[in-house]
C-alpha atoms as a PDB file:
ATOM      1  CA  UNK A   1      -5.374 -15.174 -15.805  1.00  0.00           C
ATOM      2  CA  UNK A   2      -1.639 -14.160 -16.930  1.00  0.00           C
ATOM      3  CA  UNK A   3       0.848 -16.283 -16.864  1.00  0.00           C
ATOM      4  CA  UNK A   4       4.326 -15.419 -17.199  1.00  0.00           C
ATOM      5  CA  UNK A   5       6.768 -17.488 -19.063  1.00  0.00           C
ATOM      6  CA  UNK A   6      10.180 -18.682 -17.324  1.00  0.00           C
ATOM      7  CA  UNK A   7       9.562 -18.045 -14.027  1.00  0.00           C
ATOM      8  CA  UNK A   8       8.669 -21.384 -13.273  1.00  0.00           C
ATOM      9  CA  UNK A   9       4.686 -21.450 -12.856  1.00  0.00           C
ATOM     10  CA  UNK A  10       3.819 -23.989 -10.394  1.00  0.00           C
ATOM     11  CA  UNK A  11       2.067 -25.806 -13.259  1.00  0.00           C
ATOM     12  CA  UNK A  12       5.136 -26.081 -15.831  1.00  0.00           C
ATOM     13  CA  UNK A  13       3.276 -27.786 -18.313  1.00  0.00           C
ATOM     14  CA  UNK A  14       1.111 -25.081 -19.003  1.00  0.00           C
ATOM     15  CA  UNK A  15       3.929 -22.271 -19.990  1.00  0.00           C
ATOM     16  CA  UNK A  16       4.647 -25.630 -22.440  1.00  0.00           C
ATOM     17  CA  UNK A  17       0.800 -25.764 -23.638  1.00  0.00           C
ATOM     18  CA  UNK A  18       0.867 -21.622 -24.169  1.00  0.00           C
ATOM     19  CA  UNK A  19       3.981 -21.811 -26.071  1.00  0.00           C
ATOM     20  CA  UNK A  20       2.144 -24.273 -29.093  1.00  0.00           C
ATOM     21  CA  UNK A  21      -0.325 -21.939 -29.246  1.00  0.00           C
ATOM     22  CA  UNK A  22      -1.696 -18.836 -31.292  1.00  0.00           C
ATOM     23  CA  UNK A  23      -3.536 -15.597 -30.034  1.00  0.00           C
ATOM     24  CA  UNK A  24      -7.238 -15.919 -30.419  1.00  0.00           C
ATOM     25  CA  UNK A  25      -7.049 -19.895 -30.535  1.00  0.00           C
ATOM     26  CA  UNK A  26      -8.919 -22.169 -28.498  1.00  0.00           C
ATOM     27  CA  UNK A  27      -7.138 -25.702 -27.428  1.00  0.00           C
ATOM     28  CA  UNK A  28      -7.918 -28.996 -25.371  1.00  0.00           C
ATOM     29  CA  UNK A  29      -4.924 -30.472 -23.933  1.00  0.00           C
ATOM     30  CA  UNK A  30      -4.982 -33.846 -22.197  1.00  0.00           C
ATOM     31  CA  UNK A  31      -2.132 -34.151 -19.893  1.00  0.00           C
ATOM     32  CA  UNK A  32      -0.578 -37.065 -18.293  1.00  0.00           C
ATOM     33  CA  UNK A  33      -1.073 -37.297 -14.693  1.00  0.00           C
ATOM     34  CA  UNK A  34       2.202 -37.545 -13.911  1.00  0.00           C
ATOM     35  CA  UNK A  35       2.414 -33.783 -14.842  1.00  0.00           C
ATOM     36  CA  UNK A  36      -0.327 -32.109 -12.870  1.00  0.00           C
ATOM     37  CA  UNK A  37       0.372 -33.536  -9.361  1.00  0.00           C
ATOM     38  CA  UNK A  38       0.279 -29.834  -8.031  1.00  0.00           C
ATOM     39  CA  UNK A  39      -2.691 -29.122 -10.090  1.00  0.00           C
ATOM     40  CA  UNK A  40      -5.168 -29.313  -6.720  1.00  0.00           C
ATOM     41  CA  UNK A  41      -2.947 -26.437  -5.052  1.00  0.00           C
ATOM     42  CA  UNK A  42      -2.730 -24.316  -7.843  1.00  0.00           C
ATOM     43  CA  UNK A  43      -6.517 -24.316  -8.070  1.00  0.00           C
ATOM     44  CA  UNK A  44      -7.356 -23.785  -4.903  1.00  0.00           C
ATOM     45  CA  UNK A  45      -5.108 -20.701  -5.167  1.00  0.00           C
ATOM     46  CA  UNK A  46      -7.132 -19.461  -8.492  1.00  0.00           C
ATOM     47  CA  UNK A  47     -10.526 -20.418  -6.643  1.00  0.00           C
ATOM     48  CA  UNK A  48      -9.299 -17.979  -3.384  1.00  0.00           C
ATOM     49  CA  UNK A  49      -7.920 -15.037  -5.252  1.00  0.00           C
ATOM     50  CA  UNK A  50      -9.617 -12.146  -4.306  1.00  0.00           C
ATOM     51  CA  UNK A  51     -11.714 -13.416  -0.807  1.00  0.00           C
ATOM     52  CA  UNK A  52     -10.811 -11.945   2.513  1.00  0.00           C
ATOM     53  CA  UNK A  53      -7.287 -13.427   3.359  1.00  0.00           C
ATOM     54  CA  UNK A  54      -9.105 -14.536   7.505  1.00  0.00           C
ATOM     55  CA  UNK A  55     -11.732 -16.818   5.490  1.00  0.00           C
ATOM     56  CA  UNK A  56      -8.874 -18.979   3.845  1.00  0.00           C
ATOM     57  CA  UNK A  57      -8.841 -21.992   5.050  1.00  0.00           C
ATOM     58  CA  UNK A  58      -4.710 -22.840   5.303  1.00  0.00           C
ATOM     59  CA  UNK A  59      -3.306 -26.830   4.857  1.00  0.00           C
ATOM     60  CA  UNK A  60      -0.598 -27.976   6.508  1.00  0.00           C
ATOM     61  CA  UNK A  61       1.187 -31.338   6.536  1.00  0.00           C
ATOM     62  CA  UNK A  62      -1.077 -32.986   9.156  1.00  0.00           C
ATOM     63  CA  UNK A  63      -4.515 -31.004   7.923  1.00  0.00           C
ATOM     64  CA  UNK A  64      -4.082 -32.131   4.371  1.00  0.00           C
ATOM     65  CA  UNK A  65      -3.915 -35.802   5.614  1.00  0.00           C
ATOM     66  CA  UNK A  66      -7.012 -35.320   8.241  1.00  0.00           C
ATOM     67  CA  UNK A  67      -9.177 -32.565   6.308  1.00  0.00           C
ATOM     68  CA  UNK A  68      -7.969 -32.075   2.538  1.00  0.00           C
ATOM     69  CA  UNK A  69      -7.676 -28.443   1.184  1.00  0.00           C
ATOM     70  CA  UNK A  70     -11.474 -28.114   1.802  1.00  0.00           C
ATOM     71  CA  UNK A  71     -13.037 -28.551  -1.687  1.00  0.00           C
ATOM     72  CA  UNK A  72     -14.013 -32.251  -2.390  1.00  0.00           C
ATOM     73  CA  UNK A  73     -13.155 -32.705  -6.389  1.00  0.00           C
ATOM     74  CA  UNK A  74      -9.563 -30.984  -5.396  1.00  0.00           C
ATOM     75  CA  UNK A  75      -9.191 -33.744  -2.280  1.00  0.00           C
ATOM     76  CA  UNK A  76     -10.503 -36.585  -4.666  1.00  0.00           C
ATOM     77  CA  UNK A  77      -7.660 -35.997  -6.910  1.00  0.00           C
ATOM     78  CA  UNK A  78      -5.567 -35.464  -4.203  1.00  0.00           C
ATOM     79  CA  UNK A  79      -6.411 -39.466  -3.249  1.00  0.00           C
ATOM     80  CA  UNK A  80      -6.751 -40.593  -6.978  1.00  0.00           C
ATOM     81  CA  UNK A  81      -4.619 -38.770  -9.542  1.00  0.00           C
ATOM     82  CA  UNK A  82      -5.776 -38.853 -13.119  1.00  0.00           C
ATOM     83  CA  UNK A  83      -4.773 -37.203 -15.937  1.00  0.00           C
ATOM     84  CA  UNK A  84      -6.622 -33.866 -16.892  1.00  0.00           C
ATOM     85  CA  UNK A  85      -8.368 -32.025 -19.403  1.00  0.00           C
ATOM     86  CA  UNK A  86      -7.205 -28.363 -20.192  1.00  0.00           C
ATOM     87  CA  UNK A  87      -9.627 -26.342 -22.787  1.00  0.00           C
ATOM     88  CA  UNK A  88      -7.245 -22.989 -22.760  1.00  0.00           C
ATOM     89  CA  UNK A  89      -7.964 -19.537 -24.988  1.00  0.00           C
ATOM     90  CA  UNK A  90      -4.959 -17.700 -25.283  1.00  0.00           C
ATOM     91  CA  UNK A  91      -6.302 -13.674 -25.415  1.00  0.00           C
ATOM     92  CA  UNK A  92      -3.017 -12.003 -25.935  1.00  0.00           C
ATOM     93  CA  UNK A  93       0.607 -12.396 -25.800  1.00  0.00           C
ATOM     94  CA  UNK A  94       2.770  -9.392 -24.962  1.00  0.00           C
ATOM     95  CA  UNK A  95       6.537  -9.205 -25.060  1.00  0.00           C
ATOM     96  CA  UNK A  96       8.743  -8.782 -22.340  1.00  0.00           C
ATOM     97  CA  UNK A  97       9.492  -5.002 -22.895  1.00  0.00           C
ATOM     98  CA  UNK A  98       5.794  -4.621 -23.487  1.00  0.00           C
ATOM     99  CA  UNK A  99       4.509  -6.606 -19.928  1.00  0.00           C
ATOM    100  CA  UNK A 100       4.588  -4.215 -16.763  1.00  0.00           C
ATOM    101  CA  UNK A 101       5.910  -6.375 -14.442  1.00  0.00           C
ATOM    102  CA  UNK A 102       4.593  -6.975 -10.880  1.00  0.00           C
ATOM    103  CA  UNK A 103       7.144  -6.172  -8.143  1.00  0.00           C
ATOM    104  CA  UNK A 104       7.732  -9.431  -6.816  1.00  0.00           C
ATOM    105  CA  UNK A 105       9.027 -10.271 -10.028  1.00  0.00           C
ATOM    106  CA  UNK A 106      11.968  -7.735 -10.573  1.00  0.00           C
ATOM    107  CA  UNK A 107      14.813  -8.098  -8.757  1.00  0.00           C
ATOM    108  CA  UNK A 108      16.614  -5.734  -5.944  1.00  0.00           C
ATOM    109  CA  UNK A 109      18.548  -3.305  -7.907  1.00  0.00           C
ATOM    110  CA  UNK A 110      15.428  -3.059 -10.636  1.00  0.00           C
ATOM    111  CA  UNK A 111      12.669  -2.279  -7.513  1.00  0.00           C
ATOM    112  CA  UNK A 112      15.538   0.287  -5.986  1.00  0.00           C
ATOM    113  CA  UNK A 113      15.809   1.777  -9.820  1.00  0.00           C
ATOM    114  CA  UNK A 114      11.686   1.445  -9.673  1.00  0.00           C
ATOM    115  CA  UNK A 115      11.077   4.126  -6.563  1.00  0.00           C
ATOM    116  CA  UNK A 116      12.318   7.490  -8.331  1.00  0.00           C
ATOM    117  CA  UNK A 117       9.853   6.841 -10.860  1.00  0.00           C
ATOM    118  CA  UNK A 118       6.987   6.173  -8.479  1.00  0.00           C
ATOM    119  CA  UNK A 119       7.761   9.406  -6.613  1.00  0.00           C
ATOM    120  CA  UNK A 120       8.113  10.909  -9.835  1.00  0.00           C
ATOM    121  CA  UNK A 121       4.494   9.582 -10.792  1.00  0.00           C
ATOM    122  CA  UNK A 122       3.206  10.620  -7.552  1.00  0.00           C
ATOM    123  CA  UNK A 123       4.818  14.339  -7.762  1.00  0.00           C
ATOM    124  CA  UNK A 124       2.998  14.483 -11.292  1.00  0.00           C
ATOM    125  CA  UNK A 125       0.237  13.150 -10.326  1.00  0.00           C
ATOM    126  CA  UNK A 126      -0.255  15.505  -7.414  1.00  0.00           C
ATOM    127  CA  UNK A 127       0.172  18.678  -9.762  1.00  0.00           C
ATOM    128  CA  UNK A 128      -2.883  17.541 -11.461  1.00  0.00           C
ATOM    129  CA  UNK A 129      -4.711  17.446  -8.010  1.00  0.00           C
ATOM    130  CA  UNK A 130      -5.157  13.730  -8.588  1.00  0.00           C
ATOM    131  CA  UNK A 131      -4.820  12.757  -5.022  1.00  0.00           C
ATOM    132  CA  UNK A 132      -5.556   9.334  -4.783  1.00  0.00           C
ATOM    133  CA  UNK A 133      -3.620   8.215  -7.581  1.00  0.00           C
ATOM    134  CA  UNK A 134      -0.708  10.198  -6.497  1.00  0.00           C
ATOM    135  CA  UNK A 135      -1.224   8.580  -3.368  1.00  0.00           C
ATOM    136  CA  UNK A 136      -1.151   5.246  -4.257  1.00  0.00           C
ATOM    137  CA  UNK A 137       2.016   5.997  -6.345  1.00  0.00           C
ATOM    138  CA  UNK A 138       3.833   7.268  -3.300  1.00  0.00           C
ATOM    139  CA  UNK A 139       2.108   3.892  -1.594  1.00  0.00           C
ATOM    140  CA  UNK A 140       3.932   1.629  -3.943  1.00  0.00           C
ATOM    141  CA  UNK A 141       7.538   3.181  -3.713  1.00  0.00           C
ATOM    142  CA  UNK A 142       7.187   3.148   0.411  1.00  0.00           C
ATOM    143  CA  UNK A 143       6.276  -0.504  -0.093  1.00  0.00           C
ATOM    144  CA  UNK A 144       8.725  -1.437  -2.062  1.00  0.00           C
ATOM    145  CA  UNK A 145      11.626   0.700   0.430  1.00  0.00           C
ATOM    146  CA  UNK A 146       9.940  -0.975   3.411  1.00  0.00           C
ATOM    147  CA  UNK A 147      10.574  -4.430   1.902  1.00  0.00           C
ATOM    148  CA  UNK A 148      14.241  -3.742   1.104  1.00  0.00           C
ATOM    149  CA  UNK A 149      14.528  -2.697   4.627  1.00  0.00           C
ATOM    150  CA  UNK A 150      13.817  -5.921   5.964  1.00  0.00           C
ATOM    151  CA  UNK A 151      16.076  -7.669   4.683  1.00  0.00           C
ATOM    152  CA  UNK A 152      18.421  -5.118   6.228  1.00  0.00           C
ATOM    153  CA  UNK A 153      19.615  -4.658  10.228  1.00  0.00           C
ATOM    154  CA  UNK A 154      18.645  -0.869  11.513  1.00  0.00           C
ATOM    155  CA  UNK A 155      22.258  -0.339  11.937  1.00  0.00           C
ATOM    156  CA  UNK A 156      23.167  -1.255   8.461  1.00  0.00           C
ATOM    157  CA  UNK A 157      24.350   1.086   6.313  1.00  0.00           C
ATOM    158  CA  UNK A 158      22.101  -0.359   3.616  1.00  0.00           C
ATOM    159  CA  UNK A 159      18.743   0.239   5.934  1.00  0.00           C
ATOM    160  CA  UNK A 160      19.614   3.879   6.631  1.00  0.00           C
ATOM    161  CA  UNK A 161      20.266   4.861   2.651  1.00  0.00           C
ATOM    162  CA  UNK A 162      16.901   2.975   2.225  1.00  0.00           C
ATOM    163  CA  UNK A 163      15.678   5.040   5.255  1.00  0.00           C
ATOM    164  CA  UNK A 164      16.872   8.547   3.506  1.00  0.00           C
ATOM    165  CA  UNK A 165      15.104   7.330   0.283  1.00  0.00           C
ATOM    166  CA  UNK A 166      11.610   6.743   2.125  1.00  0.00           C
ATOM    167  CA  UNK A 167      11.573   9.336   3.777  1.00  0.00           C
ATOM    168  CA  UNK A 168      10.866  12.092   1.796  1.00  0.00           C
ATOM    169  CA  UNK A 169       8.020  10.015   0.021  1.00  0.00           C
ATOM    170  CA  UNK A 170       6.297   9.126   3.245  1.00  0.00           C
ATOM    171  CA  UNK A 171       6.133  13.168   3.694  1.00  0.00           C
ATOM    172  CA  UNK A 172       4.601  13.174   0.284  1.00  0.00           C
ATOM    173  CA  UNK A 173       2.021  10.631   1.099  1.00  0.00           C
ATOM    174  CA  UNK A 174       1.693  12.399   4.153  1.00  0.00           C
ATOM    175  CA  UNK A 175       0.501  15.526   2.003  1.00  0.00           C
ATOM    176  CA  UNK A 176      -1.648  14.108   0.090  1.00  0.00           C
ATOM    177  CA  UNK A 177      -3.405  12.814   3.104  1.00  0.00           C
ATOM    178  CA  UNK A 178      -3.838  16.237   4.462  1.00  0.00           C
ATOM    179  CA  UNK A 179      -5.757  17.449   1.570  1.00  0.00           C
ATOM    180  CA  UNK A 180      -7.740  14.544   1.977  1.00  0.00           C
ATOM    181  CA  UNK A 181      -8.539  15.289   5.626  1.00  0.00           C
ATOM    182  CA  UNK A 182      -7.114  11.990   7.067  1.00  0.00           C
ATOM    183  CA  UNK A 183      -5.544  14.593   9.752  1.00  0.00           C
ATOM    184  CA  UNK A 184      -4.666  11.336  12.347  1.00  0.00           C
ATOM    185  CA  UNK A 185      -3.177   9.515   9.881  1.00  0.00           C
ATOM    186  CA  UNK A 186      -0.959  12.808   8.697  1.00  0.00           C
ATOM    187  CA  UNK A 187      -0.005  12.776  12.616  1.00  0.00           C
ATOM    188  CA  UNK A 188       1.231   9.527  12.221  1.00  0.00           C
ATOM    189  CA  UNK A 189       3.710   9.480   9.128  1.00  0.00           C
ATOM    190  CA  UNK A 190       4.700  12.491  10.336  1.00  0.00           C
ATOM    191  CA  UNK A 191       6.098  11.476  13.636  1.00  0.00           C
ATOM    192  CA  UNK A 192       7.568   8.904  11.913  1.00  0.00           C
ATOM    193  CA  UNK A 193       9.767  11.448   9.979  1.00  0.00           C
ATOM    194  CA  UNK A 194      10.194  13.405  13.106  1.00  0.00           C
ATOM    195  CA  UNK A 195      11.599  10.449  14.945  1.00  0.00           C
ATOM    196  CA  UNK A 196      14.765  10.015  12.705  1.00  0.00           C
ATOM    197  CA  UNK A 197      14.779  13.775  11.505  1.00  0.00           C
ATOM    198  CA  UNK A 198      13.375  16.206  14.375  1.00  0.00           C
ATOM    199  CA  UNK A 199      14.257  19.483  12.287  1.00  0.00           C
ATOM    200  CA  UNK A 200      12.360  18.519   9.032  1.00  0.00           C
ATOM    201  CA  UNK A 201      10.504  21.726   8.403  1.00  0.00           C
ATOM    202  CA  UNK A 202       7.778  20.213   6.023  1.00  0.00           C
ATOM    203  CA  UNK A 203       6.758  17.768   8.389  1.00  0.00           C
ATOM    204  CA  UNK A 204       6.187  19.772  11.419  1.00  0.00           C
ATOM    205  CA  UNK A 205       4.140  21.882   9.417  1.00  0.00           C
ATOM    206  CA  UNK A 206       2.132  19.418   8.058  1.00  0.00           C
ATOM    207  CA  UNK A 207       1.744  18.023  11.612  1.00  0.00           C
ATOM    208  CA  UNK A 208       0.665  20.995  12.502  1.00  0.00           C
ATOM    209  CA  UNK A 209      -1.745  21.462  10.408  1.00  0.00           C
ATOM    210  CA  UNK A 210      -2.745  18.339  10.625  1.00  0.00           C
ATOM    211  CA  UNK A 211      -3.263  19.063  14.717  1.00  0.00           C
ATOM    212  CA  UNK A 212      -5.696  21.986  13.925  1.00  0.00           C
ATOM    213  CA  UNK A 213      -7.776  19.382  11.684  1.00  0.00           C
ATOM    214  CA  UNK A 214      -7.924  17.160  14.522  1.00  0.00           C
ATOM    215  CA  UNK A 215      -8.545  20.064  16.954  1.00  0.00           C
ATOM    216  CA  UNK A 216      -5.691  19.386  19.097  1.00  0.00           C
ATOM    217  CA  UNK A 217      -4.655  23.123  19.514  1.00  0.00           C
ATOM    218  CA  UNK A 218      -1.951  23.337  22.439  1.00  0.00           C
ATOM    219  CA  UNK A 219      -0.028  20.473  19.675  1.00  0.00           C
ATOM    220  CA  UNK A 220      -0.483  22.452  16.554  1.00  0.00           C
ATOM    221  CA  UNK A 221       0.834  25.722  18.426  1.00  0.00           C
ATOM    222  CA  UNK A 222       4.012  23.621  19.613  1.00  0.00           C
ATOM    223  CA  UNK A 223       4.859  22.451  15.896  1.00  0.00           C
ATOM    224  CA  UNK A 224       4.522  26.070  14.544  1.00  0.00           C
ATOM    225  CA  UNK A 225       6.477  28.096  17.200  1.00  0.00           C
ATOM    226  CA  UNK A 226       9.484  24.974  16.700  1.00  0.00           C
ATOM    227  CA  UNK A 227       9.257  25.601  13.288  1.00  0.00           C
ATOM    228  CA  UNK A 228       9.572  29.138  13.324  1.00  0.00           C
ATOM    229  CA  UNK A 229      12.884  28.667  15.911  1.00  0.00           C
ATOM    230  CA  UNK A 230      14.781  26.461  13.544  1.00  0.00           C
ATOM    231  CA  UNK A 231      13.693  28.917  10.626  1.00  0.00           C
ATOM    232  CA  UNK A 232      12.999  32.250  11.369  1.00  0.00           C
ATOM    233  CA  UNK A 233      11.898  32.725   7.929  1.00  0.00           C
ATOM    234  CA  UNK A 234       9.113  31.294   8.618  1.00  0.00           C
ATOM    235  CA  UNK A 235       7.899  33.722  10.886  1.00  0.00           C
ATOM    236  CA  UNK A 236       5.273  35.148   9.382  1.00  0.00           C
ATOM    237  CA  UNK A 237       3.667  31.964   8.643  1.00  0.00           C
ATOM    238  CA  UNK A 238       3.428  30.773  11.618  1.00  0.00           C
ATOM    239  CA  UNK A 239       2.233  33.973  13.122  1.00  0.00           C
ATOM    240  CA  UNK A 240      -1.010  33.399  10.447  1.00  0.00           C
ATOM    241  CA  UNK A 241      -1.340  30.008  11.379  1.00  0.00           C
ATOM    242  CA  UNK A 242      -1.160  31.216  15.271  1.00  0.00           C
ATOM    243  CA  UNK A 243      -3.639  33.897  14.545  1.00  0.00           C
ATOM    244  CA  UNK A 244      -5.742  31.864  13.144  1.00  0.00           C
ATOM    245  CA  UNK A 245      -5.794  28.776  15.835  1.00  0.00           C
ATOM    246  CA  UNK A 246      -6.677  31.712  17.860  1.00  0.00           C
ATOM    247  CA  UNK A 247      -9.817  32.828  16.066  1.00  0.00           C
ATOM    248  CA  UNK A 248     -11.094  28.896  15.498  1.00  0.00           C
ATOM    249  CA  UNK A 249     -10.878  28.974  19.297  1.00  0.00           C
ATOM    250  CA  UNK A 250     -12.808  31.868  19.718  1.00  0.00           C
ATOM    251  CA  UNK A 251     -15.110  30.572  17.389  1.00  0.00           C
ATOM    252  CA  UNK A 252     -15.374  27.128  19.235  1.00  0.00           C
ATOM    253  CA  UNK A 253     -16.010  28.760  22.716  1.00  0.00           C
ATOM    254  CA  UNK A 254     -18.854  30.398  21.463  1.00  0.00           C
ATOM    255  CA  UNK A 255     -20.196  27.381  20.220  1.00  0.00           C
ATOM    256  CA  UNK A 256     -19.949  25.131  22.908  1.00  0.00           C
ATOM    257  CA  UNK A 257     -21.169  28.437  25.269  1.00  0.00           C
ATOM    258  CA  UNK A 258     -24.432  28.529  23.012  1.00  0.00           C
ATOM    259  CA  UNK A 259     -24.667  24.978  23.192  1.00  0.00           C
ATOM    260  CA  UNK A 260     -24.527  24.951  26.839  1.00  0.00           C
ATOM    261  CA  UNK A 261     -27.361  27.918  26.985  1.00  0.00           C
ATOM    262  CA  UNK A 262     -29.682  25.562  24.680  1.00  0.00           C
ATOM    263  CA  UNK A 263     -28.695  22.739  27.014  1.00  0.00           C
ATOM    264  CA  UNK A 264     -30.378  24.439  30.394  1.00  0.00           C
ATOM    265  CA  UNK A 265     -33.056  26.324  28.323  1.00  0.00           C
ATOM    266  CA  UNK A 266     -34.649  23.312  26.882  1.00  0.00           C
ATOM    267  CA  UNK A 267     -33.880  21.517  30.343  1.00  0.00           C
ATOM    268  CA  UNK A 268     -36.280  24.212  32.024  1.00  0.00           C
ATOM    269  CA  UNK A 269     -39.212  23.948  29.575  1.00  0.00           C
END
């Protein structure tokens, strides 16, 4: 378990216990009960960390005082507080400019300065064809802009900046999903870009590609021949990516035609 010091641990006493100790020491602390009235919570919470979130059994006011927390020795000392027995090893202390801190724990401006280096990570990351790590960089920066954005109204100035920032890292997630073949999921982030910026080249490309993965064809020709109207540059692209939805339906015709032949020929024997 870590524990972080001076950010008010449910169980205070223990950032006191840590605090009198040395790394690689084992202790046994006996602490008034008076002190570890919250101790029952706090363990259930250490006992559930980890299991499927639907198999949690929640407490409210009136459950607690009908059904407990649902494990007996917690509920008995629930009923009859006592004081407690801590045995704690203390494996390793690191400083503060030495921890990497969780996200809930940093505040605003620190997860807003946080992003560019995620996308940075992920950018990196992808150049060494590492796709799911680059991925789940790109994961943690949308995360963290999505969170932002809900503390924000949709017609704040503050939601749109944090809008413009996710953005172009939700196109990058949508890449690496493309290599990956996740072609519906591609489809999705990518309409989400589309909705607040309809000429973003990258992402009607990638949609489109994305399209021919999932073999919706008439789709995939629509995103090319838009993206070759707002950039005629692009022409000859698109004309190879046309082309070659053109051949893969060939191709597919055939196969279904053959399929069909095998289909009556064994239905005649």
């Amino acid at each position: 378990m870590v524990l972080v010091i001076g950010h008010k641990f449910k169980l205070e006493v223990w950032e006191t216990i840590i605090k009198m100790m040395a790394v690689g020491e084992v202790a046994s602390f006996t602490v008034k009960k008076e002190l570890v009235y919250s101790y029952p919570f706090v363990s259930k919470t250490l006992r559930e960390l980890g299991q499927d979130p639907s198999k949690i059994k929640h407490s409210c006011t009136m459950t607690l005082q009908t059904e407990g927390i649902g494990y007996s020795d917690l509920d008995e000392l629930i009923s009859n507080p006592t004081d407690l027995e801590f045995i704690i090893e203390l494996l390793k202390v690191e400083r503060a400019d030495e921890y990497e801190r969780d996200v809930w724990q940093m505040s605003i401006q620190e997860r807003l300065d946080f992003i560019p280096s995620l996308r940075e990570k992920g950018n990196n990351l992808y150049k060494l064809k590492q796709y799911d790590a680059a991925e789940e960089a790109y994961s943690q920066a949308i995360a963290i802009c999505e969170q932002l954005m809900v503390r924000e109204r949709k017609s704040d100035d503050e939601w749109k900046n944090l809008n413009k920032i996710k953005l172009p890292i939700l196109l990058n997630y949508a890449q690496c999903k493309l290599v990956k073949g996740d072609y519906y999921s591609v489809i999705e982030h990518c309409n989400t870009i589309l909705e607040y910026d309809e000429e973003n080249e990258k992402a009607l490309y990638r949609r489109g590609k994305a399209h021919v993965g999932a073999w919706n064809p008439d789709l995939a020709e629509e995103d090319f021949k838009r993206l070759k109207s707002i950039n005629p540059s692009t022409a000859n692209m698109v004309e190879k990516e046309l082309e070659n939805i053109k051949l893969l339906r060939k191709q597919k015709e055939a196969k279904d035609k053959n399929a069909l032949k095998n289909l009556f020929e064994n239905g005649n024997t």
